[in-house]
PDB file of N, CA and C in Angstrom:
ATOM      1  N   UNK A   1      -2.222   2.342  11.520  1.00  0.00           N
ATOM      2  CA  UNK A   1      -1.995   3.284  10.461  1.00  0.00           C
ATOM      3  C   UNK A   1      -2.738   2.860   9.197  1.00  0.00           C
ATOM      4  N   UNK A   2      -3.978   1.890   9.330  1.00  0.00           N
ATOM      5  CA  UNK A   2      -4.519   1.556   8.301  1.00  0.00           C
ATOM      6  C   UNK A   2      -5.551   2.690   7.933  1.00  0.00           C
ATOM      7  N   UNK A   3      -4.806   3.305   6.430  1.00  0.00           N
ATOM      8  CA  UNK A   3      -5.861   4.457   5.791  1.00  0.00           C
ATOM      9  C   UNK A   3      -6.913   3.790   4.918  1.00  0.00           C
ATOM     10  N   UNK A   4      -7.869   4.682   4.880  1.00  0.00           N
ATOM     11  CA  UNK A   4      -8.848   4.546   4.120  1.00  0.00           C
ATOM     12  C   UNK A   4      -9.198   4.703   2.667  1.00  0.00           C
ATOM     13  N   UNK A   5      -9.810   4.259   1.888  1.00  0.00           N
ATOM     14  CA  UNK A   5      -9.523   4.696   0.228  1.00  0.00           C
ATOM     15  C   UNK A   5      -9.409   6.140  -0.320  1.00  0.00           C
ATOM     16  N   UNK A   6     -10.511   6.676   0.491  1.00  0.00           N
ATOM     17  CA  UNK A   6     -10.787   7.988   0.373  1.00  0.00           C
ATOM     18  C   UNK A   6      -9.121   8.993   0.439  1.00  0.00           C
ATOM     19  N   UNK A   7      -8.501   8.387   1.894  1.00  0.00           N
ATOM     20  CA  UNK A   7      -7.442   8.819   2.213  1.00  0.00           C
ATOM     21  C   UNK A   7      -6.221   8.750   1.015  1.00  0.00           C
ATOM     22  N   UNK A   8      -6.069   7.582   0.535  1.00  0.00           N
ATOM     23  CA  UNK A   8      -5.300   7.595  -0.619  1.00  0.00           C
ATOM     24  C   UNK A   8      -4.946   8.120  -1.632  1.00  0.00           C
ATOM     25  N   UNK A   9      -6.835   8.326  -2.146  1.00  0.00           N
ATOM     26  CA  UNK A   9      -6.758   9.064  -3.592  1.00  0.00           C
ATOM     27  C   UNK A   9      -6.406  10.011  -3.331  1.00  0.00           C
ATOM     28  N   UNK A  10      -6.333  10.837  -1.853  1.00  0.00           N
ATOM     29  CA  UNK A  10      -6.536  12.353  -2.343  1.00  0.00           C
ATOM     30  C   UNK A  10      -4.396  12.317  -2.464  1.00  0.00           C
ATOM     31  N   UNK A  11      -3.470  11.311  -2.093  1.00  0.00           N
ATOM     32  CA  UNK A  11      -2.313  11.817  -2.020  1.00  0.00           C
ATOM     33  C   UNK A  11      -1.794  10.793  -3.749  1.00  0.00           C
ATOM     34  N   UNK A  12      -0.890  12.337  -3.735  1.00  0.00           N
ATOM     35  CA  UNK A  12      -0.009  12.169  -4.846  1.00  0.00           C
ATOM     36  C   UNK A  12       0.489  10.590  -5.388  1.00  0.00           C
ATOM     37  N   UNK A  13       0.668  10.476  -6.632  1.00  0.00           N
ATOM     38  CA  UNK A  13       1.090   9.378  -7.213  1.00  0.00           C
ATOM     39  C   UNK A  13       2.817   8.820  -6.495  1.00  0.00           C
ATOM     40  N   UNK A  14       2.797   9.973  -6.453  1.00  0.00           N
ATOM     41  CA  UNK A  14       4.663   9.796  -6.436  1.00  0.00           C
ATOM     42  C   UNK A  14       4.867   9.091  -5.004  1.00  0.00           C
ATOM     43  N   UNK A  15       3.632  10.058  -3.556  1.00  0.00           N
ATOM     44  CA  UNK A  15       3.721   9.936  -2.617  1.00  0.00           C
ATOM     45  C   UNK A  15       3.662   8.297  -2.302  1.00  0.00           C
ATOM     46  N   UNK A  16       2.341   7.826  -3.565  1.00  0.00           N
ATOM     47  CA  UNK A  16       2.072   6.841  -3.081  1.00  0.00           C
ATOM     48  C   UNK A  16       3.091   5.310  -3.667  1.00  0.00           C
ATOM     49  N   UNK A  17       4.118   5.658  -4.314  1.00  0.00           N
ATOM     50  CA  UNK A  17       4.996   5.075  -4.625  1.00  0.00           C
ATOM     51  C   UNK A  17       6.038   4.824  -3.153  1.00  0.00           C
ATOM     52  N   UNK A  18       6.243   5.903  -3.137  1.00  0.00           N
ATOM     53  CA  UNK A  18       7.287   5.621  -1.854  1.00  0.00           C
ATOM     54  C   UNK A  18       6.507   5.261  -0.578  1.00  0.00           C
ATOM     55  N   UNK A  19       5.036   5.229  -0.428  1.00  0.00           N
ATOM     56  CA  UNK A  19       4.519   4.413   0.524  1.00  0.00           C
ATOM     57  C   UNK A  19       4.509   3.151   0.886  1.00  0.00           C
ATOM     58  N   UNK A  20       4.140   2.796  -0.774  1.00  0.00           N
ATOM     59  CA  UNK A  20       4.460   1.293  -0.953  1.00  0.00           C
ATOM     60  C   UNK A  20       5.320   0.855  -0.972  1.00  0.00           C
ATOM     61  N   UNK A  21       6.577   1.474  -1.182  1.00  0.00           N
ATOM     62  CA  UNK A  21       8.216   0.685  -1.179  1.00  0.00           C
ATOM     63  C   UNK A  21       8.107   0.515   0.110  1.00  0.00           C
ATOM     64  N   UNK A  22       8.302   1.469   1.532  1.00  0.00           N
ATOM     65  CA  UNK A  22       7.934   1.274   3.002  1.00  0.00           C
ATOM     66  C   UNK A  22       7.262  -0.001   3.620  1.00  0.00           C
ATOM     67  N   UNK A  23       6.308  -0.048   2.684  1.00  0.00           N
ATOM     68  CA  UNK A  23       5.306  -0.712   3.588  1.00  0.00           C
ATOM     69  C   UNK A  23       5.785  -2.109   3.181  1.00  0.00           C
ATOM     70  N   UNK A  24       5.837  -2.190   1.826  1.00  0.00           N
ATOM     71  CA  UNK A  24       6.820  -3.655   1.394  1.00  0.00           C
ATOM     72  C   UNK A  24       7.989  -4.334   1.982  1.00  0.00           C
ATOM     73  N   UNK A  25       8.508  -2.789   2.263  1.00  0.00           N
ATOM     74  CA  UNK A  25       9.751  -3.382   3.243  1.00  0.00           C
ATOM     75  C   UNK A  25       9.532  -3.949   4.852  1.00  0.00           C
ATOM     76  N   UNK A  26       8.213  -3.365   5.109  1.00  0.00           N
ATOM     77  CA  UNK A  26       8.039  -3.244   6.461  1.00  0.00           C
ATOM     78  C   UNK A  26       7.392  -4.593   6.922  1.00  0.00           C
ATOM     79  N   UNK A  27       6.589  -5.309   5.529  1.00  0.00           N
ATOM     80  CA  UNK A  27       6.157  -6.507   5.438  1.00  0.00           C
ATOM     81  C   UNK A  27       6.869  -7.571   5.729  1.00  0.00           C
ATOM     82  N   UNK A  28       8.094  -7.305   4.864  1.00  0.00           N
ATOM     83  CA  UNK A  28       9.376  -8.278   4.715  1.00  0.00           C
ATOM     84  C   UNK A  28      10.159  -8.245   6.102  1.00  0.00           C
ATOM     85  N   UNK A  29      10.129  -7.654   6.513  1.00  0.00           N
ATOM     86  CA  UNK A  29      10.665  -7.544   8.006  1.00  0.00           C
ATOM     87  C   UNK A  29       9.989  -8.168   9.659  1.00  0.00           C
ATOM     88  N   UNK A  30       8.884  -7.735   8.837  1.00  0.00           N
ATOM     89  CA  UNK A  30       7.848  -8.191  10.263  1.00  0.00           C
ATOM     90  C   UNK A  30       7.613  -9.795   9.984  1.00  0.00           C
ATOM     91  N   UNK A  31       7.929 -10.184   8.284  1.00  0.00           N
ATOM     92  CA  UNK A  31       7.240 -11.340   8.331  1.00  0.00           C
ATOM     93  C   UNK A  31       8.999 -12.212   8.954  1.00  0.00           C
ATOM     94  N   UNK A  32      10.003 -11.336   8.719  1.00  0.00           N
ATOM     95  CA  UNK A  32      11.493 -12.217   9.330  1.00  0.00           C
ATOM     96  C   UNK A  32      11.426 -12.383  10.992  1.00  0.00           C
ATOM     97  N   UNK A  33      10.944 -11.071  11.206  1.00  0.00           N
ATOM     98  CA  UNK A  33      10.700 -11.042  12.943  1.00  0.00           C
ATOM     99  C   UNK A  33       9.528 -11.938  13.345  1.00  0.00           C
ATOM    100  N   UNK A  34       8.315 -12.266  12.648  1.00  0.00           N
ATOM    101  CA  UNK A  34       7.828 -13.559  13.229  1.00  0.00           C
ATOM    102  C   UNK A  34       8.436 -14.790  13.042  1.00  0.00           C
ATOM    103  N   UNK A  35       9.105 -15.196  12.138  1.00  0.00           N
ATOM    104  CA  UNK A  35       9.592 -16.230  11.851  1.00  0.00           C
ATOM    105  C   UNK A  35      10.616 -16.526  13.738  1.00  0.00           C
ATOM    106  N   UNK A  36      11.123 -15.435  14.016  1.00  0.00           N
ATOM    107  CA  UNK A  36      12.527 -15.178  14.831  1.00  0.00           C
ATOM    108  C   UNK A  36      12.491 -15.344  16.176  1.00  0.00           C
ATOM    109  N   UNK A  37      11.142 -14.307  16.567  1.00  0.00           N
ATOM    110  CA  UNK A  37      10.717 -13.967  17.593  1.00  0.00           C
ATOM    111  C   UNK A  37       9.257 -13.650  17.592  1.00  0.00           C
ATOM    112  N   UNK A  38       8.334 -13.542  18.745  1.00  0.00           N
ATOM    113  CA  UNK A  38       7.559 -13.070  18.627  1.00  0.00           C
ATOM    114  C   UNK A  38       6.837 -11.879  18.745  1.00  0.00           C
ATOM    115  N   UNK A  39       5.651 -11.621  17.737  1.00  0.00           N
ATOM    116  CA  UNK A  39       5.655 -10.012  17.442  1.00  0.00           C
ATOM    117  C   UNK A  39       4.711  -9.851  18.326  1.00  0.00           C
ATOM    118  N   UNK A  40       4.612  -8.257  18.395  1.00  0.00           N
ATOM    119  CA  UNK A  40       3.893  -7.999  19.432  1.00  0.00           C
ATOM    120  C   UNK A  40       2.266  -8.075  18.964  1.00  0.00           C
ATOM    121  N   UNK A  41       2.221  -7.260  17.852  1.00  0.00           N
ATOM    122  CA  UNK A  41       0.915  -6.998  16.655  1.00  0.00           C
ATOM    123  C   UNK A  41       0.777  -7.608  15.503  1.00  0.00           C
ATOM    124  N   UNK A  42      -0.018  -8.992  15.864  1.00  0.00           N
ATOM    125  CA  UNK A  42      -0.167  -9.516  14.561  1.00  0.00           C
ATOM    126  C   UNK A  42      -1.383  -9.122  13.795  1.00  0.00           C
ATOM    127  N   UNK A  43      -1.950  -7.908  14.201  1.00  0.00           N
ATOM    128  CA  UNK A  43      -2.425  -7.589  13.274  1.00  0.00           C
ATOM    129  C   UNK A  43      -2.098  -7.034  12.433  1.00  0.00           C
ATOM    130  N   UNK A  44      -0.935  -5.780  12.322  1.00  0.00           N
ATOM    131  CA  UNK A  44      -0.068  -4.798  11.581  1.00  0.00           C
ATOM    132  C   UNK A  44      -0.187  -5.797  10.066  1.00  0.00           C
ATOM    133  N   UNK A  45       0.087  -7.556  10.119  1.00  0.00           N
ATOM    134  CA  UNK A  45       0.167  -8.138   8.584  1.00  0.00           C
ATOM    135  C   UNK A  45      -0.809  -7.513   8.053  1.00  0.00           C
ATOM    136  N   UNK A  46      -2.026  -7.839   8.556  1.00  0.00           N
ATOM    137  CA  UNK A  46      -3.403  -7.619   7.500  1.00  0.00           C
ATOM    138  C   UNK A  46      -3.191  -6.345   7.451  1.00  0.00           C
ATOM    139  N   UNK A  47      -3.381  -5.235   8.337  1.00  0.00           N
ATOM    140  CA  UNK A  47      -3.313  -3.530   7.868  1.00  0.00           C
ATOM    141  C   UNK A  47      -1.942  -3.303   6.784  1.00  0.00           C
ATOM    142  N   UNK A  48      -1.184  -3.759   7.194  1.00  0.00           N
ATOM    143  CA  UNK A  48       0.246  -3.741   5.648  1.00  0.00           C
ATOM    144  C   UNK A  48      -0.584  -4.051   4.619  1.00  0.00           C
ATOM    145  N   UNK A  49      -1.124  -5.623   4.619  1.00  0.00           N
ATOM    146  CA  UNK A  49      -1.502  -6.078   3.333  1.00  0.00           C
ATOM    147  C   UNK A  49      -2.544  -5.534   2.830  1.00  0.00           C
ATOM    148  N   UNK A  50      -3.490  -4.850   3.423  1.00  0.00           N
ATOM    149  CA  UNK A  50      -4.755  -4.156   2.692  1.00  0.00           C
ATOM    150  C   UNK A  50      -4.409  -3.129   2.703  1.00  0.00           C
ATOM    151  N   UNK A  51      -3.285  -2.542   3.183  1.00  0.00           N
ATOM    152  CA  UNK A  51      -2.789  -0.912   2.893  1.00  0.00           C
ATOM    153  C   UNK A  51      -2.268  -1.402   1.352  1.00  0.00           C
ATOM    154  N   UNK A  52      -1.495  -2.231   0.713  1.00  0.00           N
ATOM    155  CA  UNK A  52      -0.688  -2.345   0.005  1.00  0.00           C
ATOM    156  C   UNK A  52      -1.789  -2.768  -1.210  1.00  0.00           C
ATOM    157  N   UNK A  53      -2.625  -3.629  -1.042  1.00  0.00           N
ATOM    158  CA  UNK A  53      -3.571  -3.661  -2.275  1.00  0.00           C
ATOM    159  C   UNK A  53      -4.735  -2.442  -1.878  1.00  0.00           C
ATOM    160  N   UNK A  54      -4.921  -1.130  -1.374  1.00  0.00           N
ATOM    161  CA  UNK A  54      -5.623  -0.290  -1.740  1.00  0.00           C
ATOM    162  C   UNK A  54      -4.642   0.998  -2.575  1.00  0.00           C
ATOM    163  N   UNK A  55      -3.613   1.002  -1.909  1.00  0.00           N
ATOM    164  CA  UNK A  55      -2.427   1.552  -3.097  1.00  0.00           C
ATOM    165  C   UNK A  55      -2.226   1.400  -4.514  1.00  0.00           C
ATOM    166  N   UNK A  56      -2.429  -0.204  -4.906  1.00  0.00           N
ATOM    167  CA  UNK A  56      -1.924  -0.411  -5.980  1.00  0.00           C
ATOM    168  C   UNK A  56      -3.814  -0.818  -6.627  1.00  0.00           C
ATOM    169  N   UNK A  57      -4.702  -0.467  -6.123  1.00  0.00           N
ATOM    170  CA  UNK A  57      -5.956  -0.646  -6.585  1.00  0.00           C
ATOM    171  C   UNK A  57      -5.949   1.476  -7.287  1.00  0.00           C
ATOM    172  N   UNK A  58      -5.328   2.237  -6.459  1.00  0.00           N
ATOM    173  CA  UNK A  58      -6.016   3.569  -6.599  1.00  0.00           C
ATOM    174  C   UNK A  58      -4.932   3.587  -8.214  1.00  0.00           C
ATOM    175  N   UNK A  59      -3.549   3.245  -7.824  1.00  0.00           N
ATOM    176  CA  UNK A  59      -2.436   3.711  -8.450  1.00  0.00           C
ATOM    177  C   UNK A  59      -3.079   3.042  -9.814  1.00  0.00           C
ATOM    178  N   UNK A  60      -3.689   1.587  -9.711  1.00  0.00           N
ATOM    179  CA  UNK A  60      -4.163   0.931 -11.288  1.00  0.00           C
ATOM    180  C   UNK A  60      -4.746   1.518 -11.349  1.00  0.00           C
ATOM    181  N   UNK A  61      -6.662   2.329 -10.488  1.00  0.00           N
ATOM    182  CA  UNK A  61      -7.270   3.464 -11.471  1.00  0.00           C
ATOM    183  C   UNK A  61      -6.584   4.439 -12.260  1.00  0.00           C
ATOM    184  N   UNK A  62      -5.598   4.853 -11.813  1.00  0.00           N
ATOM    185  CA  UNK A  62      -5.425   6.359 -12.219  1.00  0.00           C
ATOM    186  C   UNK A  62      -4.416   6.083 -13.431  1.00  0.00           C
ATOM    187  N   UNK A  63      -3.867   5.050 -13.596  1.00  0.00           N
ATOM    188  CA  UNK A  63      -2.823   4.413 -15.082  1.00  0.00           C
ATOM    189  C   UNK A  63      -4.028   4.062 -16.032  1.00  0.00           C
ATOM    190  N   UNK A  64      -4.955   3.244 -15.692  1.00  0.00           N
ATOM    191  CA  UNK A  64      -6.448   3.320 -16.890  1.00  0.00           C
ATOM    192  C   UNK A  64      -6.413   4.765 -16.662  1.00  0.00           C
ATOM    193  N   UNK A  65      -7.145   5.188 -15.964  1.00  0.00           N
ATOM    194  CA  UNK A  65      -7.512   6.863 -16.535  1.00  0.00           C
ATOM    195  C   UNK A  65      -6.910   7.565 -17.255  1.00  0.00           C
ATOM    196  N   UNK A  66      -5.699   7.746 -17.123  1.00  0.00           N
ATOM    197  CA  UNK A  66      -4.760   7.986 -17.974  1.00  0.00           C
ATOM    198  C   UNK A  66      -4.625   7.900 -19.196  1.00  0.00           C
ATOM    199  N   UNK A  67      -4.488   6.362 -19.374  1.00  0.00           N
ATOM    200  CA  UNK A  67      -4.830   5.785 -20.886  1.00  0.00           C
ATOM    201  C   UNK A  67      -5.932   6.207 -21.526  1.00  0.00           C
ATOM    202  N   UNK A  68      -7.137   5.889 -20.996  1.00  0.00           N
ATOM    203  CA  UNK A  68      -8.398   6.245 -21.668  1.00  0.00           C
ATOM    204  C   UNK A  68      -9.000   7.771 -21.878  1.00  0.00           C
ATOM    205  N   UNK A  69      -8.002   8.569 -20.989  1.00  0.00           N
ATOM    206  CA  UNK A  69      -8.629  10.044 -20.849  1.00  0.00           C
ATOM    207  C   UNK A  69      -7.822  10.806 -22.262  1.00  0.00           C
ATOM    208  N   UNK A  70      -6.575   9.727 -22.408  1.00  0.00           N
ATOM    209  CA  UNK A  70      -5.855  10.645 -23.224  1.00  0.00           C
ATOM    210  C   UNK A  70      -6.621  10.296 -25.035  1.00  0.00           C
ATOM    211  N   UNK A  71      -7.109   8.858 -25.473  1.00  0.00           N
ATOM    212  CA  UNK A  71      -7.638   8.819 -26.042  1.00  0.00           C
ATOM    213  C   UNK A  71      -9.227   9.209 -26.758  1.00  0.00           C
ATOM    214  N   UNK A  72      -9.451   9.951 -25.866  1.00  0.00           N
ATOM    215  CA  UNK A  72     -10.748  10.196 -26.093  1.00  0.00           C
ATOM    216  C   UNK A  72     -10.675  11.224 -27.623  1.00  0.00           C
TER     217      UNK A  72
END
C-alpha cells in the first residue's frame, strides 16, 4: 500500500491526518508483533515509514504555503 507523492498531494489535508494516525498505530503494533512473534512482511516497516515521512513532507509543504501565500 506504499503510495506515491503524486498520490498524496492530490488527497485532502484532513484525509491525510487520519492516515497518519493509522499508519502510526499500525507501526507501533507491527513493531510489538516483531518483538513477539514473527512477522510475515518485513517489509510493510519501510513502506509505513516512507508512507509516514511523505505525509508529513506534503502536509509541511502545504503549512509553508499557507504561511507565505497569505503574506504576500
Amino acid at each position: 500500500m506504499s503510495k506515491s507523492i503524486g498520490e498524496i498531494r492530490g488527497v485532502d489535508s484532513r484525509d491525510l491526518q487520519l492516515q497518519l494516525a493509522e499508519l502510526r498505530k499500525e507501526k507501533f503494533q507491527l513493531r510489538f508483533r516483531g518483538a513477539t512473534e514473527q512477522v510475515a512482511r518485513t517489509s510493510r516497516h519501510r513502506e509505513i515509514r516512507r508512507t509516514i515521512a511523505r505525509i508529513l513532507t506534503v502536509l509541511g509543504e502545504r503549512d509553508t504555503a499557507g504561511k507565505t501565500g497569505g503574506q504576500s
